[in-house]
N, C-alpha and C. Protein backbone atom coordinates (compact mmCIF):
# COMPACT_ATOMS: atom_id res chain seq x y z
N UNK A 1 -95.98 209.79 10.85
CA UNK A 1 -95.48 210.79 9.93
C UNK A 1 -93.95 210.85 10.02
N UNK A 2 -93.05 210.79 8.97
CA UNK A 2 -91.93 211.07 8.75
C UNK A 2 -91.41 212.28 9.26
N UNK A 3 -90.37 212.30 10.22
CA UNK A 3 -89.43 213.49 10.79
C UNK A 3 -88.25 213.18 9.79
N UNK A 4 -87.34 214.36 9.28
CA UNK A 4 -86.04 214.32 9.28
C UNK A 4 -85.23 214.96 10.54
N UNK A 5 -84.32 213.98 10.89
CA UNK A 5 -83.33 214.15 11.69
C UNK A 5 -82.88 215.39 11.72
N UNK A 6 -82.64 216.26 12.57
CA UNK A 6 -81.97 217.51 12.62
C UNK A 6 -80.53 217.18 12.03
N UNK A 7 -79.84 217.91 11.00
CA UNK A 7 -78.87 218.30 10.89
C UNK A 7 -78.27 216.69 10.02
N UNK A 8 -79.61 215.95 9.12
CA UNK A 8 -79.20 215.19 8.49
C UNK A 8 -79.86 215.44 7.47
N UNK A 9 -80.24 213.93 6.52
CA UNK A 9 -81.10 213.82 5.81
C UNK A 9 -81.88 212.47 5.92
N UNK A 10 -81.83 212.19 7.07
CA UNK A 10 -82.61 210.83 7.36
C UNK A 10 -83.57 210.65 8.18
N UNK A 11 -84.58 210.18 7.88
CA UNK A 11 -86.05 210.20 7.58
C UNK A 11 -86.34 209.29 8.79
N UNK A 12 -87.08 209.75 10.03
CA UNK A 12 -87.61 208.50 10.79
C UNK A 12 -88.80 209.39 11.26
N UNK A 13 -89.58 208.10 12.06
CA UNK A 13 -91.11 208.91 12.71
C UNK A 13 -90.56 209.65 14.06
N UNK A 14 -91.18 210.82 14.46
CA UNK A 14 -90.66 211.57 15.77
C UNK A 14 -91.42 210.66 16.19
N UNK A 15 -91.74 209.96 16.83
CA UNK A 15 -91.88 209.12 18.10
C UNK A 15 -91.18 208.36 18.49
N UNK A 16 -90.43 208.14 16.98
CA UNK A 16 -88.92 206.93 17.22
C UNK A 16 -87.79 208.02 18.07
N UNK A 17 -88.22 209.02 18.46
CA UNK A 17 -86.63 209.99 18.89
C UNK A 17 -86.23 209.87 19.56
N UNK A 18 -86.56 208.88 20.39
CA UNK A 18 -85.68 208.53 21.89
C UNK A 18 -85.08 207.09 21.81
N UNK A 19 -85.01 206.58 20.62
CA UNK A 19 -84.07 205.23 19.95
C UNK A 19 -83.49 205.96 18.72
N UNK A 20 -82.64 207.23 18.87
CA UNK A 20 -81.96 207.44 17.94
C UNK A 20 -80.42 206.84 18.27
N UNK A 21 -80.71 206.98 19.42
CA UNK A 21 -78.58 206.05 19.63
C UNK A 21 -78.83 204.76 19.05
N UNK A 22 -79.96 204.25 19.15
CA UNK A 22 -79.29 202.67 18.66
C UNK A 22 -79.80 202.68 16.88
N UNK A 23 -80.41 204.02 16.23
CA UNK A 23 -79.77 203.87 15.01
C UNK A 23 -78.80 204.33 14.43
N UNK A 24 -78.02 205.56 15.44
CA UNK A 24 -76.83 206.02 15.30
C UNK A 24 -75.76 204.76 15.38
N UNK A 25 -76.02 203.82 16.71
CA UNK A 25 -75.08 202.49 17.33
C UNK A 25 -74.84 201.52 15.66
N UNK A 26 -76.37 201.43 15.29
CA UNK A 26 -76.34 200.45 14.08
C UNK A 26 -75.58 201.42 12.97
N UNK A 27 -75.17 202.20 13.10
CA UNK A 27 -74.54 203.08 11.68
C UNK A 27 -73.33 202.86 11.90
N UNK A 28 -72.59 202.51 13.17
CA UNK A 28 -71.25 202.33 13.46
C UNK A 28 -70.73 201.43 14.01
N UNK A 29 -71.68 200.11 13.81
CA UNK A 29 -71.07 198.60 13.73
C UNK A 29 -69.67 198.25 13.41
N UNK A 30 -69.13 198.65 12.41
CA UNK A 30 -67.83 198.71 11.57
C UNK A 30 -66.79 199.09 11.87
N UNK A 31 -67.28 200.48 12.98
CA UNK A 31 -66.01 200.69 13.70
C UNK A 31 -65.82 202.59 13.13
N UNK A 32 -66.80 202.81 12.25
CA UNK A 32 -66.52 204.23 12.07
C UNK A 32 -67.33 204.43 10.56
N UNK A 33 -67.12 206.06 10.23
CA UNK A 33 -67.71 205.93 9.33
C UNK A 33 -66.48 206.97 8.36
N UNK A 34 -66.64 206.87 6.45
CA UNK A 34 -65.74 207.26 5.71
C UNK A 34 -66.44 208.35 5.33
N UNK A 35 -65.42 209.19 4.63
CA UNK A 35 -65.93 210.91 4.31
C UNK A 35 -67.07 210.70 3.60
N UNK A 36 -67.30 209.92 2.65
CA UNK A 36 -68.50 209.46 1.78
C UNK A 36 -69.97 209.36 2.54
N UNK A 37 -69.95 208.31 3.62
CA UNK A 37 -70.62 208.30 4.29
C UNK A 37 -71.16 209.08 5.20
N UNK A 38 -70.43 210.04 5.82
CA UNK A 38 -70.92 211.24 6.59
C UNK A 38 -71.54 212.45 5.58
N UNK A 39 -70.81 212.36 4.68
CA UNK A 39 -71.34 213.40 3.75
C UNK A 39 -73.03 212.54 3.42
N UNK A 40 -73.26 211.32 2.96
CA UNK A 40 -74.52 211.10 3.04
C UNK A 40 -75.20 211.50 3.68
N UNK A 41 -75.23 211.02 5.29
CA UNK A 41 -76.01 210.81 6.60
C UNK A 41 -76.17 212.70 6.35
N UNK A 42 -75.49 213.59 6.62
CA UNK A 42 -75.51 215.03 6.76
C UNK A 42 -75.98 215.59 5.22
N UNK A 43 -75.48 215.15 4.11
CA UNK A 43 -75.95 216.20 3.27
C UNK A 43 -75.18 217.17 2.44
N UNK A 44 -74.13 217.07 3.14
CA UNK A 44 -72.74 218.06 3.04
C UNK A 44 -71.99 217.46 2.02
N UNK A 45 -71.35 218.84 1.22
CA UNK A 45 -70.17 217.79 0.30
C UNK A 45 -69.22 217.78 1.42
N UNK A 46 -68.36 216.85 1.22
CA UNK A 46 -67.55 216.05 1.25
C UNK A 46 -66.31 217.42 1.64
N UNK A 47 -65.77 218.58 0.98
CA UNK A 47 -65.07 219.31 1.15
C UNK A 47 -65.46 219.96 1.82
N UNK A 48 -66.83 220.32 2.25
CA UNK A 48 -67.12 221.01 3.77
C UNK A 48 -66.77 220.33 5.20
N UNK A 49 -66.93 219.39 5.19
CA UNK A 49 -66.53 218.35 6.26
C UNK A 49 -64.69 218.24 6.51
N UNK A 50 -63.64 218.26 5.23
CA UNK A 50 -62.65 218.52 5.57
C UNK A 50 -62.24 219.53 6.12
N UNK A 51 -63.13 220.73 5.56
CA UNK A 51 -62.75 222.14 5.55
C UNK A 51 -62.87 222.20 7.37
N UNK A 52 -64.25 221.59 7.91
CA UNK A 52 -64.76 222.05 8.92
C UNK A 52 -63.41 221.35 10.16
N UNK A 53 -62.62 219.97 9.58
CA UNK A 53 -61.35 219.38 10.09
C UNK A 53 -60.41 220.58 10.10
N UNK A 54 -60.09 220.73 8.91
CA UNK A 54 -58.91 221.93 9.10
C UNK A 54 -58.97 223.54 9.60
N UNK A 55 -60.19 223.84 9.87
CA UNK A 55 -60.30 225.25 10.80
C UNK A 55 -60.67 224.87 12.22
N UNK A 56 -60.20 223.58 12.34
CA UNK A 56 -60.46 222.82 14.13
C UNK A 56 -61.92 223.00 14.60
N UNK A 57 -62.30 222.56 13.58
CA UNK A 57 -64.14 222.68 14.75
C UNK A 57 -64.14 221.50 15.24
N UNK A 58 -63.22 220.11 14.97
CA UNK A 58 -63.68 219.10 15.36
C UNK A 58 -62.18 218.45 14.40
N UNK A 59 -61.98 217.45 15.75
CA UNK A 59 -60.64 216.34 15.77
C UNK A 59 -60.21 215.91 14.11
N UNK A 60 -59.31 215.56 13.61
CA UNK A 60 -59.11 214.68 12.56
C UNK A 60 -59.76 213.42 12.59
N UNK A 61 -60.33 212.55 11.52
CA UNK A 61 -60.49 211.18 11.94
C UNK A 61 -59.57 210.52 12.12
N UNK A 62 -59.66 209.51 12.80
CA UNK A 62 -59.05 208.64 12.71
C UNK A 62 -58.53 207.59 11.72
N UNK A 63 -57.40 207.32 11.11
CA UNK A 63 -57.37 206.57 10.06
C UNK A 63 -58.52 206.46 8.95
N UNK A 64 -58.96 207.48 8.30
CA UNK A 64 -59.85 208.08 7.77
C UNK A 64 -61.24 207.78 7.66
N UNK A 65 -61.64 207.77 9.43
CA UNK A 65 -62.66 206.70 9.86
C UNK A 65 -63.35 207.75 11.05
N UNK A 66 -64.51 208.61 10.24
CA UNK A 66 -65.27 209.09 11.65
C UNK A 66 -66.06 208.45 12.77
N UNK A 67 -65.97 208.93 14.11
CA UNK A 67 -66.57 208.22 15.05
C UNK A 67 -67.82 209.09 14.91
N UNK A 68 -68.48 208.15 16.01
CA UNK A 68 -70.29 208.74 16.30
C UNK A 68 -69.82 209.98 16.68
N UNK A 69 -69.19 210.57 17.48
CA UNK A 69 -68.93 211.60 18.57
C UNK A 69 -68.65 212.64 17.13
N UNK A 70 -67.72 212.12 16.48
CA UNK A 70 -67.26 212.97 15.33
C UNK A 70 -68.76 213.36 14.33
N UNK A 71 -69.30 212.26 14.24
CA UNK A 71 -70.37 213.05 13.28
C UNK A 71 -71.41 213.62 13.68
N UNK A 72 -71.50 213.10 15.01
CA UNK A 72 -72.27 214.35 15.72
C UNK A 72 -71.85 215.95 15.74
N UNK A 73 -70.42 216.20 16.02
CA UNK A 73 -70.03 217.31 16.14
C UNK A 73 -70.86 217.90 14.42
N UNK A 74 -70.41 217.05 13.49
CA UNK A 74 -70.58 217.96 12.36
C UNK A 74 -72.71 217.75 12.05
N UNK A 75 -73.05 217.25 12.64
CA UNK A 75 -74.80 217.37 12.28
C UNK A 75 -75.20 218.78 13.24
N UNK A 76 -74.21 218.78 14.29
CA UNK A 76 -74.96 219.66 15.31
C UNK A 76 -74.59 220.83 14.29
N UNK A 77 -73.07 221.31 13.99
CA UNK A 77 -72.57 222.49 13.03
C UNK A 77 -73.74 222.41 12.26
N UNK A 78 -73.95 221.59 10.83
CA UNK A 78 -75.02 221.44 10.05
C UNK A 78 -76.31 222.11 10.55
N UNK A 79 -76.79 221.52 11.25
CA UNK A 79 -78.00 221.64 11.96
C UNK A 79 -78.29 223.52 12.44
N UNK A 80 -77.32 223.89 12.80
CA UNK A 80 -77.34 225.03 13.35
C UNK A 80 -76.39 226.37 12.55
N UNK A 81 -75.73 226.09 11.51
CA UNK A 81 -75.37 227.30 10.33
C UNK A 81 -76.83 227.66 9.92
N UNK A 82 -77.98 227.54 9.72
CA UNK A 82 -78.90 228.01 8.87
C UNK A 82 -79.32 228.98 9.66
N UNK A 83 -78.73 229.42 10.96
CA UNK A 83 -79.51 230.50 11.56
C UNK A 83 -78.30 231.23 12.23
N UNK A 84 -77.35 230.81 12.63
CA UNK A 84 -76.04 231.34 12.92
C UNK A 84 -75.11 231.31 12.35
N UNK A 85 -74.05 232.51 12.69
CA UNK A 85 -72.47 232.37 11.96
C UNK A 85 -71.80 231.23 12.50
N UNK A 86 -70.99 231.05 11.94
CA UNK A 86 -70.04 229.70 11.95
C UNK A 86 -69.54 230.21 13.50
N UNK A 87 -68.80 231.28 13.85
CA UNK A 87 -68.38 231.83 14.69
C UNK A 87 -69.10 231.46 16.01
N UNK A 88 -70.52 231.77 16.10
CA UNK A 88 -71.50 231.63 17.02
C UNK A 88 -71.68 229.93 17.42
N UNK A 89 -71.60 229.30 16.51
CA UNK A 89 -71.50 228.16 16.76
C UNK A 89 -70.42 227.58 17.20
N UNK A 90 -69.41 228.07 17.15
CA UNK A 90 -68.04 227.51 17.62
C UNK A 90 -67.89 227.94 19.18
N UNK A 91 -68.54 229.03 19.07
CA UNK A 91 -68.70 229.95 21.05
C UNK A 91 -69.36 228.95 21.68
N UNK A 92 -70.87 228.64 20.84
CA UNK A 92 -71.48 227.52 21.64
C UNK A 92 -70.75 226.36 21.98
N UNK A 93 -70.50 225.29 20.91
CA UNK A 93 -70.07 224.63 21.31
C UNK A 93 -69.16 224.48 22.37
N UNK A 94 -68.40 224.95 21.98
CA UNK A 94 -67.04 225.66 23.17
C UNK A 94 -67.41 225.68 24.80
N UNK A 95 -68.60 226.20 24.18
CA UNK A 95 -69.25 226.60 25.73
C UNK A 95 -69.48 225.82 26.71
N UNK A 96 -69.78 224.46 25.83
CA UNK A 96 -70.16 223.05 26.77
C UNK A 96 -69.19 222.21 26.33
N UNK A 97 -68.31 222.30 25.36
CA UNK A 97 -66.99 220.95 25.32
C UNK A 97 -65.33 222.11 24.88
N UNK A 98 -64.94 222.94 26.03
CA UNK A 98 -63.85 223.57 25.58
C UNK A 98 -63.25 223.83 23.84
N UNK A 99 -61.78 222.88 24.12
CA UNK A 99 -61.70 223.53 22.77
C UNK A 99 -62.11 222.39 21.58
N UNK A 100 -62.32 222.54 20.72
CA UNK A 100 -63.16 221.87 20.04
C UNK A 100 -62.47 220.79 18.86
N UNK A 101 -61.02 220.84 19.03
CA UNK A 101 -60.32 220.14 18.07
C UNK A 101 -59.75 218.97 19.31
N UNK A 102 -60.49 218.93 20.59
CA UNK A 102 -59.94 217.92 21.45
C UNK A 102 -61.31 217.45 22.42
N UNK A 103 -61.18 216.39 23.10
CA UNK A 103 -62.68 215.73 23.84
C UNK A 103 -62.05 215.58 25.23
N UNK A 104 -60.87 216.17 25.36
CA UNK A 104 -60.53 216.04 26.99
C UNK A 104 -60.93 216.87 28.03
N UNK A 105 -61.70 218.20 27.33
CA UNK A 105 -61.89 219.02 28.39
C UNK A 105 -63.85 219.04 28.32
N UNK A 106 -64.40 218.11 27.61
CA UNK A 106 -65.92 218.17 26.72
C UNK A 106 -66.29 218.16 28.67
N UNK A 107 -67.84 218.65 28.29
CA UNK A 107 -68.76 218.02 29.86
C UNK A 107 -69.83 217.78 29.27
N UNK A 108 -69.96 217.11 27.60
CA UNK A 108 -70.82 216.21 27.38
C UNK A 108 -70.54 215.77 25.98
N UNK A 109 -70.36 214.44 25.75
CA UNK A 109 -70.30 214.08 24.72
C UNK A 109 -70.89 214.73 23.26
N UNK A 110 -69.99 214.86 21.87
CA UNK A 110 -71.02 215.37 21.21
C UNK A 110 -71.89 214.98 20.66
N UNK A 111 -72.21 213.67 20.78
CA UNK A 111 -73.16 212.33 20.30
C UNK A 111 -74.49 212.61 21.36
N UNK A 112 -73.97 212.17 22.90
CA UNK A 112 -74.84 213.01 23.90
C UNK A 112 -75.65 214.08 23.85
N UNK A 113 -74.70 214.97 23.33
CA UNK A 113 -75.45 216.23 23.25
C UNK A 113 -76.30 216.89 21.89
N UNK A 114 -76.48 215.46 20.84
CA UNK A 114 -76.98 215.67 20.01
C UNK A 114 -78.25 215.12 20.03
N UNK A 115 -78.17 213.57 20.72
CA UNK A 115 -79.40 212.67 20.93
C UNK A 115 -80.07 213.61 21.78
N UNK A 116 -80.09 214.36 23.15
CA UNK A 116 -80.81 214.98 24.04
C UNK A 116 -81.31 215.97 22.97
N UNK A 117 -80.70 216.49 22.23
CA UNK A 117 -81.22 217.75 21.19
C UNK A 117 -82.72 217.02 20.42
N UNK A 118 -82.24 215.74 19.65
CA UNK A 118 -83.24 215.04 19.34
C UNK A 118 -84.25 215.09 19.94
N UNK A 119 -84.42 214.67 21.10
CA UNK A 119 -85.53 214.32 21.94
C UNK A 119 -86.39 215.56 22.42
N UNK A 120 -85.26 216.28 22.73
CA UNK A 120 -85.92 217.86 22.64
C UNK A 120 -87.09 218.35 21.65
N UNK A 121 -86.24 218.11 20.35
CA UNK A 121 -86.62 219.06 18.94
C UNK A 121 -88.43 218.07 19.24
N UNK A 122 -88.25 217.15 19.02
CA UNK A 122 -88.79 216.27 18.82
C UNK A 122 -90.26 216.29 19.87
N UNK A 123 -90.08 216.79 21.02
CA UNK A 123 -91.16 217.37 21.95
C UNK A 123 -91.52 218.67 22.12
N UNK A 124 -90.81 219.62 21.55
CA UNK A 124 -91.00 221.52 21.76
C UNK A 124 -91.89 221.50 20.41
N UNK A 125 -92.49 221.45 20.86
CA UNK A 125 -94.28 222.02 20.05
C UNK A 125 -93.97 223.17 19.85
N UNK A 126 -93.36 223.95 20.67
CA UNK A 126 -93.50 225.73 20.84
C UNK A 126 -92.56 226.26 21.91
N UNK A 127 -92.29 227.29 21.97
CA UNK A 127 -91.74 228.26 22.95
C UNK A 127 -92.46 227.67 24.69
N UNK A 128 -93.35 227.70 24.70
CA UNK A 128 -94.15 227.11 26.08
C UNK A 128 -93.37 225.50 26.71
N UNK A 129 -93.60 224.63 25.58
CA UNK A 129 -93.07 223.49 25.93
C UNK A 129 -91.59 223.35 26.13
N UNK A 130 -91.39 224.23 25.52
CA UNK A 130 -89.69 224.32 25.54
C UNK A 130 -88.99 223.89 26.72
N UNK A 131 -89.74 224.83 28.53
CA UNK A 131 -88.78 224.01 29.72
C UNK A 131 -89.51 222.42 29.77
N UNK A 132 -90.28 221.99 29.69
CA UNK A 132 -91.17 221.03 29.76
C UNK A 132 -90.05 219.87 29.33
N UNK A 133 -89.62 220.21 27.61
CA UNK A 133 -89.19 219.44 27.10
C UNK A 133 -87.80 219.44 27.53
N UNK A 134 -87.34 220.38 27.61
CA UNK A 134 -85.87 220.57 28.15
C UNK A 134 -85.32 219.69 29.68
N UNK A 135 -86.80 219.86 30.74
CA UNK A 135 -86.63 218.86 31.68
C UNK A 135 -86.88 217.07 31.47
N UNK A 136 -87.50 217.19 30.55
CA UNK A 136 -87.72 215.89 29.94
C UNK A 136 -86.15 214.99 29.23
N UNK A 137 -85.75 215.88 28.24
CA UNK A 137 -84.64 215.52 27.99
C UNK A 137 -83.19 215.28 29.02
N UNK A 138 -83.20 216.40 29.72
CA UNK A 138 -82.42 216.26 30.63
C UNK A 138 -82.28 215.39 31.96
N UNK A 139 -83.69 214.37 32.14
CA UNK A 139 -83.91 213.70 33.24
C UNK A 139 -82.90 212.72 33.67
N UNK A 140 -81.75 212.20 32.72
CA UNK A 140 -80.86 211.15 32.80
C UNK A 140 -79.60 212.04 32.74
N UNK A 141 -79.59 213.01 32.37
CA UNK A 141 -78.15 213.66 32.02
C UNK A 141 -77.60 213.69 33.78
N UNK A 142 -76.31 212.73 33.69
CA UNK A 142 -75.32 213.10 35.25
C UNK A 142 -73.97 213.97 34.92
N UNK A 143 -74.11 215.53 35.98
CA UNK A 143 -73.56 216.59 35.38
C UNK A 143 -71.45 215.83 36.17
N UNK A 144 -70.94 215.83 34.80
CA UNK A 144 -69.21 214.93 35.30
C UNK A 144 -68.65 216.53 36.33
N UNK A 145 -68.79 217.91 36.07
CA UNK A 145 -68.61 218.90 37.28
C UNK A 145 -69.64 219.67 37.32
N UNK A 146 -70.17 220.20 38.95
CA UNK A 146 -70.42 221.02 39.40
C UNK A 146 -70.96 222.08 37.89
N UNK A 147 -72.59 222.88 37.69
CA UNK A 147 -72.54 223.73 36.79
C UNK A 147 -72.92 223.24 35.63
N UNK A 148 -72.31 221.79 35.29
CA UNK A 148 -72.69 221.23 34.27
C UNK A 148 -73.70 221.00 33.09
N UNK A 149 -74.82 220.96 34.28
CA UNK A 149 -76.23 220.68 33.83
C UNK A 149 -76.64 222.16 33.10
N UNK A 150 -76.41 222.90 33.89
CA UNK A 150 -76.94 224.01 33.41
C UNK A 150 -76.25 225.19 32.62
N UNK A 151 -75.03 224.48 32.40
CA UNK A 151 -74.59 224.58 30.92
C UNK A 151 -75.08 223.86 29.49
N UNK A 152 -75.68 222.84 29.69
CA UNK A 152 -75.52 222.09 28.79
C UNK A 152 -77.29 222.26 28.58
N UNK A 153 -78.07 222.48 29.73
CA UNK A 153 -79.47 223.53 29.34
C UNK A 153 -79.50 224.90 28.66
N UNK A 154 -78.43 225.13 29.08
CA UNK A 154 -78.26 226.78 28.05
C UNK A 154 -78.09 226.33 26.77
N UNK A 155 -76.97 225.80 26.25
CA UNK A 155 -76.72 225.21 24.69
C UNK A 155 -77.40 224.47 24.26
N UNK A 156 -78.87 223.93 24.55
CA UNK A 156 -79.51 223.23 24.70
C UNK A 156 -81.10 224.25 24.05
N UNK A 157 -81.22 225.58 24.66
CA UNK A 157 -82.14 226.47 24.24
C UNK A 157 -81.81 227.08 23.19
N UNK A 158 -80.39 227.02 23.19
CA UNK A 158 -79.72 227.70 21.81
C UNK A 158 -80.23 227.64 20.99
N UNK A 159 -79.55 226.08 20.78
CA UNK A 159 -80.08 225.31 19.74
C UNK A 159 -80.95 225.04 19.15
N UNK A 160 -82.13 225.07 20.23
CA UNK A 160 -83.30 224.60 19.46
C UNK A 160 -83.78 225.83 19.38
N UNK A 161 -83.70 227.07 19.49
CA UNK A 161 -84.25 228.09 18.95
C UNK A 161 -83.41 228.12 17.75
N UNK A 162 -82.10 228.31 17.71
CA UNK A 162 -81.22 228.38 16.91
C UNK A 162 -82.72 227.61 15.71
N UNK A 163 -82.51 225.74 15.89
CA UNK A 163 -82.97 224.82 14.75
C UNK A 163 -84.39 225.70 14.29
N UNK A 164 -85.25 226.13 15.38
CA UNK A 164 -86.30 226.60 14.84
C UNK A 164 -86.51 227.85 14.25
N UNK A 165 -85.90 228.69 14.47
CA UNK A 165 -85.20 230.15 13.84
C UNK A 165 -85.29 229.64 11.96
N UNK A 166 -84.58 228.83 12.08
CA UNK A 166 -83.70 228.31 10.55
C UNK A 166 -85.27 227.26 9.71
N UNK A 167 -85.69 226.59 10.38
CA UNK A 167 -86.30 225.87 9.43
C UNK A 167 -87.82 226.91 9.84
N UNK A 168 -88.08 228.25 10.76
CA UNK A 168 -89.07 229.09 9.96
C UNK A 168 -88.69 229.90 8.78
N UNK A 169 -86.90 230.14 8.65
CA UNK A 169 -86.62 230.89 7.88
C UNK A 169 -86.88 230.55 6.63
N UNK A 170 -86.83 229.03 6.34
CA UNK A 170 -86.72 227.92 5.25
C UNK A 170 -88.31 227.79 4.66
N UNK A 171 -89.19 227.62 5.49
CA UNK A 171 -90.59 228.13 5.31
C UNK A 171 -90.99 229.22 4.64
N UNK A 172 -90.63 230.58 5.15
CA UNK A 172 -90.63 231.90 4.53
C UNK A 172 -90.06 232.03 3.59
N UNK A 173 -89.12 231.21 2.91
CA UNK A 173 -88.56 231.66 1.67
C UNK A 173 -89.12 230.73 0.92
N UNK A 174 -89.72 229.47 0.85
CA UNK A 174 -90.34 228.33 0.19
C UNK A 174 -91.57 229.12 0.03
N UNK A 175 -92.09 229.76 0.96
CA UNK A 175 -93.62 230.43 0.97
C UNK A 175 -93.08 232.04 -0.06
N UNK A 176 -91.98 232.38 -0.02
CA UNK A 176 -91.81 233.62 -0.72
C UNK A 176 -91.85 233.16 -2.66
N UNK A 177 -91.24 232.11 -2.80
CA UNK A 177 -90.91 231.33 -4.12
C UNK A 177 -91.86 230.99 -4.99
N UNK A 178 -93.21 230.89 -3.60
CA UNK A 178 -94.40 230.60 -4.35
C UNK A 178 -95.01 231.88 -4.97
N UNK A 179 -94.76 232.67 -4.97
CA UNK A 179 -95.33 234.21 -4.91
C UNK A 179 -94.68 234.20 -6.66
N UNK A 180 -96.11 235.30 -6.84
CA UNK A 180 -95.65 235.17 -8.37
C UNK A 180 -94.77 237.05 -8.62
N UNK A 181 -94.14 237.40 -8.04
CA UNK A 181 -93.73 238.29 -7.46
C UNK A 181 -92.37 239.26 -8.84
N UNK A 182 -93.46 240.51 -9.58
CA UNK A 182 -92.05 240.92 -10.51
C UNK A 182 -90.95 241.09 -10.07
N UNK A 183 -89.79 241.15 -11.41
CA UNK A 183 -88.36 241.00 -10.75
C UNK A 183 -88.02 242.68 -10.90
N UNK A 184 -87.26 242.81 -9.95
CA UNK A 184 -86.74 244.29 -10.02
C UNK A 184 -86.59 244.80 -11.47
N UNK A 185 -87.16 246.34 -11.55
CA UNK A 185 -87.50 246.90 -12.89
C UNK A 185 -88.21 246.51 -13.89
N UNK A 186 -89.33 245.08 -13.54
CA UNK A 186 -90.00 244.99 -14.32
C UNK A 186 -90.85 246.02 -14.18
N UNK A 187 -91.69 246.30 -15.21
CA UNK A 187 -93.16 247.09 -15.34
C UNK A 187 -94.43 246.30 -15.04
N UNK A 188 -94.98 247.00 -13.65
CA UNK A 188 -95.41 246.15 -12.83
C UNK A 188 -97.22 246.93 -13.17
N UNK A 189 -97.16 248.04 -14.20
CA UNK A 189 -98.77 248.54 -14.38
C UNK A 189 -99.35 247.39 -15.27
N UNK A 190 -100.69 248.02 -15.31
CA UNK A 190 -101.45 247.01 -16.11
C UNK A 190 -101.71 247.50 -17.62
């Protein structure tokens, strides 16, 4: 059965979720990717992605060439506005890679910390499985200081409550749409 990628629009089986780096790796053969192209992979126009450059959530590209690390930052944003303020998401992030318009102070990549999300989303059946999966994902993560790990487990529960928060919300309103439901001030007797 077809999964979409958190915080994209691309279509693979969840069992493939623990070879998402090497289809992320094969997306950036070239050396990077152009505003066009990230706006594909995510979904986003094209002026949200600058916008999200110029209020510093995440570095300039490079010679107008995003890296993996870079489009991770913006799938995880993506991925996680449907249930939080922009604000909340910037605390998070923050929380596990300082300030967010630089990668010198990060204690986990944001590519890293998107694939482990994968693998996560991808095994939490439910609230129950959640530490299950969380130790699962985390079995390879080596913390670069002291604390690490269990920072990057906190932003880690966020998130995926955060992701699942948002796509029940997305449910409930798809399930509300179906409803044949009068519009305010119609005359609703018989």
């Amino acid at each position: 059965m077809n999964w979409t990628l958190p915080g994209t629009v691309l279509q693979i089986r969840r069992e493939d979720a623990d070879n998402v780096e090497a289809l992320f790796g094969s997306m950036f053969l070239a050396g990077g990717m152009v505003l066009s192209q990230v706006a594909g992979v995510t979904g986003l126009e094209s002026y949200t992605v600058q916008n999200w450059v110029k209020r510093g959530f995440l570095a300039p590209p490079q010679r107008k060439r995003y890296s993996q690390r870079q489009l991770c930052r913006i799938i995880n944003i993506n991925m996680l506005k449907g249930a939080l303020p922009m604000e909340g998401i910037c605390s998070l992030l923050g929380y596990v890679n300082g300030q967010l318009d630089s990668e010198a102070d990060d204690i986990i990549d944001d590519s890293a910390l998107y694939f482990l999300f994968v693998r996560l989303a991808a095994r939490a059946g439910d609230r129950e499985d959640m530490q299950r999966a969380l130790e699962e994902a985390l079995a390879s993560y080596q913390e670069p200081v002291p604390g690490a790990r269990e920072r990057v487990e906190t932003a880690l529960r966020i998130m995926l409550t955060a992701w699942l928060a948002a796509r029940l919300r997305q449910e409930a309103e798809q399930m509300l749409s179906r409803l044949a439901l009068p519009r305010p001030g119609e005359n609703t007797s018989l």
